[in-house]
Protein backbone atom coordinates (compact mmCIF):
# COMPACT_ATOMS: atom_id res chain seq x y z
CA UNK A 1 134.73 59.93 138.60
CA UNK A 2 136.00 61.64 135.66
CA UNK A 3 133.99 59.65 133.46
CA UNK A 4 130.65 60.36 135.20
CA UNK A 5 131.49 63.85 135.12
CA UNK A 6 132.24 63.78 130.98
CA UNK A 7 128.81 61.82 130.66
CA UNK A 8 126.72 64.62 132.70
CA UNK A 9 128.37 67.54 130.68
CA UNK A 10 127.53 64.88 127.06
CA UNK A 11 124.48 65.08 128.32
CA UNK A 12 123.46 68.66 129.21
CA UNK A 13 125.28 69.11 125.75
CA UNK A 14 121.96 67.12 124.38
CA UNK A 15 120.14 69.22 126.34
CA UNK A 16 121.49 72.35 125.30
CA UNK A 17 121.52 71.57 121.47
CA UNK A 18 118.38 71.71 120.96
CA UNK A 19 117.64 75.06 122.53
CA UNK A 20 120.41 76.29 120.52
CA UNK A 21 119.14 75.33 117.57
CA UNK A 22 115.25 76.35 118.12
CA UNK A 23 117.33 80.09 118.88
CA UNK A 24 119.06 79.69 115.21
CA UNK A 25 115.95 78.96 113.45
CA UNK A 26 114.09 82.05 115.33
CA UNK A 27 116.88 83.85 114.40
CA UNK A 28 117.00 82.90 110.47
CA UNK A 29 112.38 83.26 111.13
CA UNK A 30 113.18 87.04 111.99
CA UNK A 31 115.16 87.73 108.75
CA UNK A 32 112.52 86.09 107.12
CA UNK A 33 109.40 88.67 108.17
CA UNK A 34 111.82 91.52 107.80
CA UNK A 35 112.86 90.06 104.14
CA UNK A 36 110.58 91.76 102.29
CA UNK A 37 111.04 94.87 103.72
CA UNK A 38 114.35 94.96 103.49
CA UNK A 39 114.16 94.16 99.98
CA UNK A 40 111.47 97.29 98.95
CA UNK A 41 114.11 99.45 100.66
CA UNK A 42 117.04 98.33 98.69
CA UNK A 43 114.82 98.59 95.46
CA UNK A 44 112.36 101.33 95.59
CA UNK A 45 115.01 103.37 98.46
CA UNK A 46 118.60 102.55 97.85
CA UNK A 47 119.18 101.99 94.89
CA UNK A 48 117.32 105.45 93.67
CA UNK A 49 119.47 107.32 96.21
CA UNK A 50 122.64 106.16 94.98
CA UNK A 51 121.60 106.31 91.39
CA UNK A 52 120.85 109.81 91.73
CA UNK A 53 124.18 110.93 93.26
CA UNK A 54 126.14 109.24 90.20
CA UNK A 55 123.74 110.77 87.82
CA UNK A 56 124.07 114.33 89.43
CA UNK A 57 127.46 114.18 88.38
CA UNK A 58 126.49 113.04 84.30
CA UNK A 59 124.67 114.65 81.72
CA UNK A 60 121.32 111.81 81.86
CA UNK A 61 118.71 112.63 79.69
CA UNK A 62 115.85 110.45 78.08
CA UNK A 63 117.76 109.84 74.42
CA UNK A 64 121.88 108.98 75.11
CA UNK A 65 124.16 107.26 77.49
CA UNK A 66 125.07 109.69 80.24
CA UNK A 67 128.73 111.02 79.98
CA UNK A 68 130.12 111.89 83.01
CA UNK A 69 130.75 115.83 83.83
CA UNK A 70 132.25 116.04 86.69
CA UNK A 71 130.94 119.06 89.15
CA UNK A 72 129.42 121.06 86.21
CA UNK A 73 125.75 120.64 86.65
CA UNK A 74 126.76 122.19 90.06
CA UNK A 75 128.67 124.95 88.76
CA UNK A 76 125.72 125.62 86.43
CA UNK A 77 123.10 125.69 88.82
CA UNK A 78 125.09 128.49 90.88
CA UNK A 79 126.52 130.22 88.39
CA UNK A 80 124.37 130.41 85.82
CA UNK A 81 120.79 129.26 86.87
CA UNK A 82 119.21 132.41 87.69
CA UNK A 83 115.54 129.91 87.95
CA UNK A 84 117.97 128.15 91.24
CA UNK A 85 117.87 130.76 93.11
CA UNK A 86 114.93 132.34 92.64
CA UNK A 87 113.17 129.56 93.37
CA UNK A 88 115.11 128.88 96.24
CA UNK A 89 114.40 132.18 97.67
CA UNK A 90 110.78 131.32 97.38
CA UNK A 91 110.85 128.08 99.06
CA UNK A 92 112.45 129.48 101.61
CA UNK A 93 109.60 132.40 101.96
CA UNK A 94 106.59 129.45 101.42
CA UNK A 95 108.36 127.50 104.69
CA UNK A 96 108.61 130.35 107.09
CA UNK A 97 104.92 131.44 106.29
CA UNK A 98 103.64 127.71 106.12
CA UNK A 99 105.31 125.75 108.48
CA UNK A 100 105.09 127.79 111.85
CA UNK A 101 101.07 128.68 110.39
CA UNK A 102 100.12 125.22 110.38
CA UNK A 103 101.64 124.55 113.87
CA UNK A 104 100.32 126.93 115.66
CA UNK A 105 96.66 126.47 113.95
CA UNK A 106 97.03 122.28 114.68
CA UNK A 107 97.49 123.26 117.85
CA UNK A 108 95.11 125.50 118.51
CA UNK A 109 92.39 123.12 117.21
CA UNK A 110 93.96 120.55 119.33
CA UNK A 111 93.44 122.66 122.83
CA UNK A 112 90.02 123.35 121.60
CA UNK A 113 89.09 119.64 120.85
CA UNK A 114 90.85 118.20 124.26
CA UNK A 115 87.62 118.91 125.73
CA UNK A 116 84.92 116.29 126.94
CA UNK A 117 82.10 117.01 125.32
CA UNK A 118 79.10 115.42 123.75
CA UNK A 119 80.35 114.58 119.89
CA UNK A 120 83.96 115.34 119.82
CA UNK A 121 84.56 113.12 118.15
CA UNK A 122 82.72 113.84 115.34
CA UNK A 123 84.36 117.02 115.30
CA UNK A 124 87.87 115.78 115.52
CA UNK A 125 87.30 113.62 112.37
CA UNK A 126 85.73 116.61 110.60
CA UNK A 127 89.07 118.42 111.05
CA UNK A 128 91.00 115.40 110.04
CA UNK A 129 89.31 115.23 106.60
CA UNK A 130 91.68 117.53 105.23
CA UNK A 131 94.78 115.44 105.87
CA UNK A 132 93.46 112.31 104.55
CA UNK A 133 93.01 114.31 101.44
CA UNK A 134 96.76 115.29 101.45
CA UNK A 135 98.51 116.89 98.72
CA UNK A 136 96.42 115.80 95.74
CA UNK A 137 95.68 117.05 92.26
CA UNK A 138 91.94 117.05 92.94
CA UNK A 139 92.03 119.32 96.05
CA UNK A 140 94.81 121.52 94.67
CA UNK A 141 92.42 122.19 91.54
CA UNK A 142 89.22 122.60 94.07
CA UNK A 143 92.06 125.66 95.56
CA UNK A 144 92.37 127.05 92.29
CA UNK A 145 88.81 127.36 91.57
CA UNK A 146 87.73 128.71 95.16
CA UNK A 147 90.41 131.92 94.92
CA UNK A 148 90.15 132.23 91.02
CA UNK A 149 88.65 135.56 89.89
CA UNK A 150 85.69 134.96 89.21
CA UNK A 151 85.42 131.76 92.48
CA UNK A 152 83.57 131.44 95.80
CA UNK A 153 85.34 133.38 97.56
CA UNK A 154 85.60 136.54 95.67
CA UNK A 155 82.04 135.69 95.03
CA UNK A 156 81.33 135.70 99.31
CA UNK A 157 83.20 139.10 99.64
CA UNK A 158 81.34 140.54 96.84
CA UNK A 159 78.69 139.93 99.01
CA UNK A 160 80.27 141.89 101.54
CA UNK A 161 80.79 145.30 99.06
CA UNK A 162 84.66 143.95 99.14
CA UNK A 163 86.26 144.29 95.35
CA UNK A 164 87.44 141.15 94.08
CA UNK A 165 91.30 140.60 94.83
CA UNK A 166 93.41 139.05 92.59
CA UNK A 167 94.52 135.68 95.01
CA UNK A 168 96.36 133.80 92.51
CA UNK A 169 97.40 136.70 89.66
CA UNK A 170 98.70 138.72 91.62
CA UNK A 171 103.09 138.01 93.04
CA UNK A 172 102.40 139.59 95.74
CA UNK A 173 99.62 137.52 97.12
CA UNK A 174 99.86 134.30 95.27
CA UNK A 175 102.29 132.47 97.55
CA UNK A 176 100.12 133.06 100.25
CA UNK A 177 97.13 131.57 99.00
CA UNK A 178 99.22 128.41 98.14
CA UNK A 179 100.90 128.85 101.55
CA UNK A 180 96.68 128.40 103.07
CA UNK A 181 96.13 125.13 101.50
CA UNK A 182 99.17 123.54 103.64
CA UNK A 183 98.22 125.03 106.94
CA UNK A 184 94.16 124.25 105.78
CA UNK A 185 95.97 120.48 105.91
CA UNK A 186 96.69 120.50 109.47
CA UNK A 187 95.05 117.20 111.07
CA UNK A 188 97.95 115.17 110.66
CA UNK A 189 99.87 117.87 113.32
CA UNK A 190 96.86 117.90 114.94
CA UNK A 191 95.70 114.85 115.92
CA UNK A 192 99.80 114.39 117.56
CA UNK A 193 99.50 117.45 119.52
CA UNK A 194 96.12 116.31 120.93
CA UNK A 195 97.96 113.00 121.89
CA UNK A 196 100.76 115.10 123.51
CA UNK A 197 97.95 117.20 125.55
CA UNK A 198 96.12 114.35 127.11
CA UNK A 199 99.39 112.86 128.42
CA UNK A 200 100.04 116.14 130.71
CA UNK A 201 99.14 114.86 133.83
CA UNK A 202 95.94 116.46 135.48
CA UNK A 203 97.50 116.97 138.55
CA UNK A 204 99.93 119.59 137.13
CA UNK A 205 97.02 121.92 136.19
CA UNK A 206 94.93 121.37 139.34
CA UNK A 207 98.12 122.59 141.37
CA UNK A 208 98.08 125.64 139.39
CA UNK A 209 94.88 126.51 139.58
CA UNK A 210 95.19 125.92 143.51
CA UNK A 211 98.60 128.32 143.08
CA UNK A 212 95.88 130.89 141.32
CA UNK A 213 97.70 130.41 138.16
CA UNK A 214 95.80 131.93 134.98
CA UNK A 215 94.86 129.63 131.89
CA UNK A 216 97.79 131.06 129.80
CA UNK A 217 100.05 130.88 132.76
CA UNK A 218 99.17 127.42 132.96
CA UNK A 219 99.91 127.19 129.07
CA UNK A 220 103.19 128.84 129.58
CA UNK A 221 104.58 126.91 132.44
CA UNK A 222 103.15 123.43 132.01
CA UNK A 223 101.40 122.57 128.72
CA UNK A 224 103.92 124.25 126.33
CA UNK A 225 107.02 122.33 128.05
CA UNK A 226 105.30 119.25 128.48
CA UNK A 227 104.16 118.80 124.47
CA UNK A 228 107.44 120.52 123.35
CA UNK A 229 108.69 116.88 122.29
CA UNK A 230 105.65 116.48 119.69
CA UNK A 231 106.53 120.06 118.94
CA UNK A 232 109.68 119.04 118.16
CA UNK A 233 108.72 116.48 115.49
CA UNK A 234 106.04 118.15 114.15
CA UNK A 235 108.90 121.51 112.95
CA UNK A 236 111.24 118.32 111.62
CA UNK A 237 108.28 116.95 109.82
CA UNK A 238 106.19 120.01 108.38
CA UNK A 239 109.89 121.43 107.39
CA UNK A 240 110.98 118.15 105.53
CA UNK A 241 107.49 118.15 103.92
CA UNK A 242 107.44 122.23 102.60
CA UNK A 243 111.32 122.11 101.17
CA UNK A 244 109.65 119.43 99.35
CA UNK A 245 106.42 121.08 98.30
CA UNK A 246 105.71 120.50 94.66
CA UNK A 247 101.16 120.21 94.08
CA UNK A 248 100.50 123.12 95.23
CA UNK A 249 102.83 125.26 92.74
CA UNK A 250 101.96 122.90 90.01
CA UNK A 251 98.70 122.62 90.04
CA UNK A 252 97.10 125.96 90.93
CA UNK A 253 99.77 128.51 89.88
CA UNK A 254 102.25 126.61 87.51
CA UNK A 255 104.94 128.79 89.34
CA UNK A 256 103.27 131.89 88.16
CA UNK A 257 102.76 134.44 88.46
CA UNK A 258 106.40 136.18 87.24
CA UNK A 259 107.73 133.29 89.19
CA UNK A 260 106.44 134.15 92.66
CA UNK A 261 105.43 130.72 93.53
CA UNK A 262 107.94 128.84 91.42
CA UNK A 263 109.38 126.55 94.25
CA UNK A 264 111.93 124.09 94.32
CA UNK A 265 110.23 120.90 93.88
CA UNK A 266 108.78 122.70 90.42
CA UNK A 267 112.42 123.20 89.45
CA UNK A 268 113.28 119.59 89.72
CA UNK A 269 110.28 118.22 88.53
CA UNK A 270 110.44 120.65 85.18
CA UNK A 271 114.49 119.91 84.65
CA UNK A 272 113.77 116.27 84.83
CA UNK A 273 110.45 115.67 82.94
CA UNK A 274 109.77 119.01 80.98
CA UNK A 275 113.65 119.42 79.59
CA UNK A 276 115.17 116.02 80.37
CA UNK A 277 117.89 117.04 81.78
CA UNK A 278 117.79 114.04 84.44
CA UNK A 279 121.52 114.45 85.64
CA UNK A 280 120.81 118.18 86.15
CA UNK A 281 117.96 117.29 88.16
CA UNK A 282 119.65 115.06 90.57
CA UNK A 283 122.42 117.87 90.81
CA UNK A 284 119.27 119.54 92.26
CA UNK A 285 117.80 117.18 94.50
CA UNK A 286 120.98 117.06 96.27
CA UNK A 287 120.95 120.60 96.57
CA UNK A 288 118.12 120.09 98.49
CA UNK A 289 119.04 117.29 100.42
CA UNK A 290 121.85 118.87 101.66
CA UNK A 291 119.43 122.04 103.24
CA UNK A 292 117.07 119.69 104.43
CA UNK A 293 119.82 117.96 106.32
CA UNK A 294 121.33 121.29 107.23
CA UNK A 295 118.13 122.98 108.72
CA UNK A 296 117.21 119.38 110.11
CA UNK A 297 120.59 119.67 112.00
CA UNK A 298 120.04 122.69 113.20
CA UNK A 299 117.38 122.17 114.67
CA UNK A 300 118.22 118.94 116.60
CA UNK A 301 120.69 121.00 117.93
CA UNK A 302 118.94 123.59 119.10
CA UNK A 303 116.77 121.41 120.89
CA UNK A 304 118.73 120.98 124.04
CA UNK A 305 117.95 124.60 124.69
CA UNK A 306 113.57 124.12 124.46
CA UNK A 307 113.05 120.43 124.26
CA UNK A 308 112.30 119.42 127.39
CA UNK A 309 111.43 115.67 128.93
CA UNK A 310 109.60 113.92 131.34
CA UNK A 311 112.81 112.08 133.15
CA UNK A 312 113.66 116.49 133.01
CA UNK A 313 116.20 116.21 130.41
CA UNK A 314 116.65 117.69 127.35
């Protein structure tokens, strides 16, 4: 008996072993696809990010071994750098006026394109165009002509008996035009918040129309709640992206002028390539990766309080 019993369990061991195996290999097959990925992110991702923290705390430039310094880029940049905090103040300024602009326009244009009608589509990749674009040179210089003195649009107000205004010379105005070409790039925010609207479920809005609920009610009470998720990434997203702002302020102003659209990503980007001071400039970009992660914290925790779910949670 006992020996029929050790030959069945031999054999389901055969049986078994195989399986076991074909599970291994999958296993070993799934490291394999995600190989090169992982790879890119320890070159191109890692191995930057750590790099820069060492060198943030060296004096790295272009023509000599770094020596290390301890915390004194840092004390320099706050004690000393009066460029740090002015341009800090005015990346602050070019997020508050950019980020919840370009929000509320994407979604605007989303509401008006969740319509069926003849073409939309058409129209929904017209207002996409701008996005695919992104933050280039080419359409940053196209900016710079369009509010220069002497460019179309001054030229289209003149029209209009309007005196020419100064978009781009003057500090008080400059930041603002800069501030327009982010929220004129909206279709990325866009084309999620039109997602979001077409996932509200129909039956919610023909219950309050039945109710005699107005079309802002409506908005209030069931649209807004329902698409505050998408909401939610989009602020994460579009406040990651302005911190790190740099095209705009290069390209059209050069920080000018007196500074009034110097922003961060300038700062870095002249302390590293303009001065090489590389160790100085990773100081820096930690600086700002500590703010992103500080406002990014902030608001995943204020999200329990206007986040809200479909399973109702928050």
């Amino acid at each position: 008996m006992s020996e029929s019993v050790s030959n069945a369990a031999a054999a389901n061991a055969k049986l078994k072993s195989p399986k076991k195996s074909r599970n291994r290999r999958w296993k070993y097959m799934g490291f394999l696809y995600i190989g090169p990925w992982l790879l890119g992110f320890a070159i191109f991702e890692l191995y930057p990010f750590i790099s820069s923290l060492l060198y943030s705390f060296t004096d790295l430039n272009m023509f000599k071994s770094p020596n290390f310094v301890g915390l004194q880029n840092y004390i320099e940049m706050f004690t000393r750098d009066k460029l740090f905090l002015q341009s800090l103040k005015v990346t602050f300024i070019y997020a508050v006026i950019a980020v919840p602009l370009k929000l509320a326009f994407a979604l605007l244009i989303a509401i008006l394109l969740n319509r069926k009608l003849k073409g939309i589509n058409f129209f929904r990749t017209i207002y996409y165009l701008p996005s695919i674009m992104g933050g280039s040179a080419a359409v940053a210089l196209l900016w710079r002509y369009l509010f220069s003195r002497e460019g179309l649009v001054n030229q289209m107000t003149g029209k209009l008996s309007i005196a020419p205004i100064d978009w781009l010379g003057s500090p008080d105005i400059a930041l603002y035009t800069i501030s327009a070409l982010t929220v004129w790039q909206f279709g990325s925010s866009m084309v999620l918040f039109l997602a979001a609207l077409k996932q509200v479920p129909g039956e919610l809005y023909e219950a309050g129309r039945i109710d005699g609920a107005s079309r802002s009610r409506m908005f209030v009470s069931i649209t807004f709640p329902l698409i505050t998720p998408i909401i939610f990434f989009n602020l994460i997203m579009q406040m990651v992206n302005a911190f790190q702002e740099f095209t705009a302020a290069m390209v059209i102003t050069s920080g000018g002028p007196l500074n009034s659209t110097y922003l961060y990503g300038l700062l870095i980007y002249e302390n590293g390539f303009k001065y090489f001071k590389m160790g100085y400039a990773s100081a820096q970009s930690w600086v700002l990766f500590v703010i992103i992660m500080i406002f990014t914290l902030v608001i995943f925790k204020s999200s329990s309080k206007w986040v809200y779910y479909e399973d109702g949670g928050k």
